[in-house]
C-alpha atoms as a PDB file:
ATOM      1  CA  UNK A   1       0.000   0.000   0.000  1.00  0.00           C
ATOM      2  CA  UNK A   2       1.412   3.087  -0.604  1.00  0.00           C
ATOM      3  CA  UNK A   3      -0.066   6.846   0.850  1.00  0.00           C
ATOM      4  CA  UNK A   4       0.728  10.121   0.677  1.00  0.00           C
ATOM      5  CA  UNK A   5       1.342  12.206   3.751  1.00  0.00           C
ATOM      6  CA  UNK A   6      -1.122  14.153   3.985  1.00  0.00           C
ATOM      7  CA  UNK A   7      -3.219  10.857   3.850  1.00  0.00           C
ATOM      8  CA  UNK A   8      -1.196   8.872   5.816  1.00  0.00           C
ATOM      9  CA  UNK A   9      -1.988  11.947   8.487  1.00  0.00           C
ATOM     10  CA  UNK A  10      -5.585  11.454   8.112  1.00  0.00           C
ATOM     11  CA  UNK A  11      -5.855   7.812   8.198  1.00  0.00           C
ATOM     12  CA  UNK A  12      -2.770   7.065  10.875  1.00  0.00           C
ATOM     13  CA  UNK A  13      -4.805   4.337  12.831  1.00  0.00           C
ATOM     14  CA  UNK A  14      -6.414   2.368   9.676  1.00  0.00           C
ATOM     15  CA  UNK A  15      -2.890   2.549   8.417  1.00  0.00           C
ATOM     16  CA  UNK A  16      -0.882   1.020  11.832  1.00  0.00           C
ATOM     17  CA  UNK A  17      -4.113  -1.673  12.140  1.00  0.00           C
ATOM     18  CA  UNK A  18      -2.635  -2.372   8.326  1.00  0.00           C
ATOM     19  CA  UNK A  19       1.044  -2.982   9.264  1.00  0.00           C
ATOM     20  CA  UNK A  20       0.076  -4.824  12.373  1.00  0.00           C
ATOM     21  CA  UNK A  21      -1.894  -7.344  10.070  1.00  0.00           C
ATOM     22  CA  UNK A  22       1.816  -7.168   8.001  1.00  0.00           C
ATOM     23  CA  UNK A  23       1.100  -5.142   5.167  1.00  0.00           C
ATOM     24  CA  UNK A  24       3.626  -3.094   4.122  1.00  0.00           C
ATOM     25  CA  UNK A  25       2.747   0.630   4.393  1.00  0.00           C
ATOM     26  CA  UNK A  26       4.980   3.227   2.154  1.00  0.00           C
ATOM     27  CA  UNK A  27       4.518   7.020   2.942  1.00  0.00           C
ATOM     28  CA  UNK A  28       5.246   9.042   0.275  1.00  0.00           C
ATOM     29  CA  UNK A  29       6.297  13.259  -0.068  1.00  0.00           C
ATOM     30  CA  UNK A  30       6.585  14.417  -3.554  1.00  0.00           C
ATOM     31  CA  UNK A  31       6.300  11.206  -5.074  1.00  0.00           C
ATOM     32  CA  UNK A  32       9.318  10.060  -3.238  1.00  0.00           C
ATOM     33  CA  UNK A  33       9.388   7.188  -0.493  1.00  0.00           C
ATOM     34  CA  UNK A  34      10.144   8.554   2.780  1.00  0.00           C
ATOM     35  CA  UNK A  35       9.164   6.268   5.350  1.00  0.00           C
ATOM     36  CA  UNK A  36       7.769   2.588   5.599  1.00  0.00           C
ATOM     37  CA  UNK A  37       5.113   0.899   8.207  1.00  0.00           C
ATOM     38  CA  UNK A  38       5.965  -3.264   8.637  1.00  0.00           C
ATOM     39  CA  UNK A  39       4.677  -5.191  11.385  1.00  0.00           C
ATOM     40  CA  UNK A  40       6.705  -4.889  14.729  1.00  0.00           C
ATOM     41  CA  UNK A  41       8.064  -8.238  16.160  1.00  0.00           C
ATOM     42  CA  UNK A  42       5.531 -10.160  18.246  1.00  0.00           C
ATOM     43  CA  UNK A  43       7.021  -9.867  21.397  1.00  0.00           C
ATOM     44  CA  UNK A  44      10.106  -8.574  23.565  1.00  0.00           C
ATOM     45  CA  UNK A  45      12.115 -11.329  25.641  1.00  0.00           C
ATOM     46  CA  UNK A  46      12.462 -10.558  29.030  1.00  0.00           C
ATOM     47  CA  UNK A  47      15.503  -8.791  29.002  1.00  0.00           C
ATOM     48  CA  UNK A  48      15.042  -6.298  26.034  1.00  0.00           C
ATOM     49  CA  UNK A  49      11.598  -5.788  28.215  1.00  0.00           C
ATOM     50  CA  UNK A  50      14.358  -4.579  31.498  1.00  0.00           C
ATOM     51  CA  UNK A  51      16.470  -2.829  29.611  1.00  0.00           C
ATOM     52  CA  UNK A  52      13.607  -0.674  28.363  1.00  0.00           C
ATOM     53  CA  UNK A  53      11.815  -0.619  32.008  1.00  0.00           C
ATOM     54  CA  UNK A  54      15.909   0.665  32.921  1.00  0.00           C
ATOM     55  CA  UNK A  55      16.286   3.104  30.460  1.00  0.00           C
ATOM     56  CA  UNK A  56      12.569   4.585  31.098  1.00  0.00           C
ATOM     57  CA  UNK A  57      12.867   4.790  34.840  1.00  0.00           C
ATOM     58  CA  UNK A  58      16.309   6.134  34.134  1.00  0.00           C
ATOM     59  CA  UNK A  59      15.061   8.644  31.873  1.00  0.00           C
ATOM     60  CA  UNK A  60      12.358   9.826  34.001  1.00  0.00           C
ATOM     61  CA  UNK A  61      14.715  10.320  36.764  1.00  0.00           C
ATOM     62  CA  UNK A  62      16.768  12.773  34.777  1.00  0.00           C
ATOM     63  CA  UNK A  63      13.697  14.794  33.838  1.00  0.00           C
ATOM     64  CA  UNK A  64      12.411  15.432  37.184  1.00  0.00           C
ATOM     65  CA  UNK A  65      11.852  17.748  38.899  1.00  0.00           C
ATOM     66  CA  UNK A  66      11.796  16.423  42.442  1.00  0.00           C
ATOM     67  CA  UNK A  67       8.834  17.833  43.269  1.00  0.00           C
ATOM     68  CA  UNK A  68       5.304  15.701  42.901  1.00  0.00           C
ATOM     69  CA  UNK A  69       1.994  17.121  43.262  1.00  0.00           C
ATOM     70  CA  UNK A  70       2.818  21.115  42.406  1.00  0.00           C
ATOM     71  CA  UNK A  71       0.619  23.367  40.621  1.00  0.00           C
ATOM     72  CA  UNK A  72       2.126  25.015  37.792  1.00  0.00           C
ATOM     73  CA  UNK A  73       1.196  28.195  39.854  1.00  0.00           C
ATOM     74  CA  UNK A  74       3.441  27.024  42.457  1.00  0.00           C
ATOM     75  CA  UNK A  75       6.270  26.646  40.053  1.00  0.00           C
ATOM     76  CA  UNK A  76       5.725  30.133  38.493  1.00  0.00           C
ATOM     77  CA  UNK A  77       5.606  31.669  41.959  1.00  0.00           C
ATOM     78  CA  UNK A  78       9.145  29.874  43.021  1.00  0.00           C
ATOM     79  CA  UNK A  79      10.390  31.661  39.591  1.00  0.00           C
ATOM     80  CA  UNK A  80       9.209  34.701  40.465  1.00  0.00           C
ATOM     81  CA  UNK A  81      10.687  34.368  44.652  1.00  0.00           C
ATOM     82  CA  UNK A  82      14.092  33.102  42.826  1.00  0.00           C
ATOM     83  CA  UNK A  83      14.226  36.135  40.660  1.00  0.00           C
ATOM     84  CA  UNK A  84      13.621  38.437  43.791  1.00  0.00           C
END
């Protein structure tokens, strides 16, 4: 099957439910080929399944904050007391 972009755009579920039944998906821009949907493998073993559990966990550590349960009000008034 091949689809435009702009198509692909509109019909992004009908065309993922088509890869995942392993039907090749080509997404086109200017007539050209510029990406390709295919079936993902079945199933991760157990340890591709850590490592990504690692590197998630891992990565959610670097992007936080430290602070749970704060208002984005909160966090513009500590911006505002820190710039005081």
């Amino acid at each position: 099957m091949i689809k435009t972009l702009r198509e692909s755009q509109e019909e992004l579920s009908e065309l993922v439910e088509a890869a995942s039944r392993g039907e090749d998906v080509l997404i086109t821009v200017e007539g050209k080929v510029k990406a390709r949907l295919t079936k993902a493998e079945d199933r991760l073993s157990p340890e591709e399944v850590a490592r990504w559990v690692d590197r998630l966990s891992a990565d959610a550590e670097a992007a936080s904050t430290g602070k749970q349960n704060i208002s984005t009000e909160q966090i513009l008034e500590e911006i505002r007391a820190d710039r005081i």
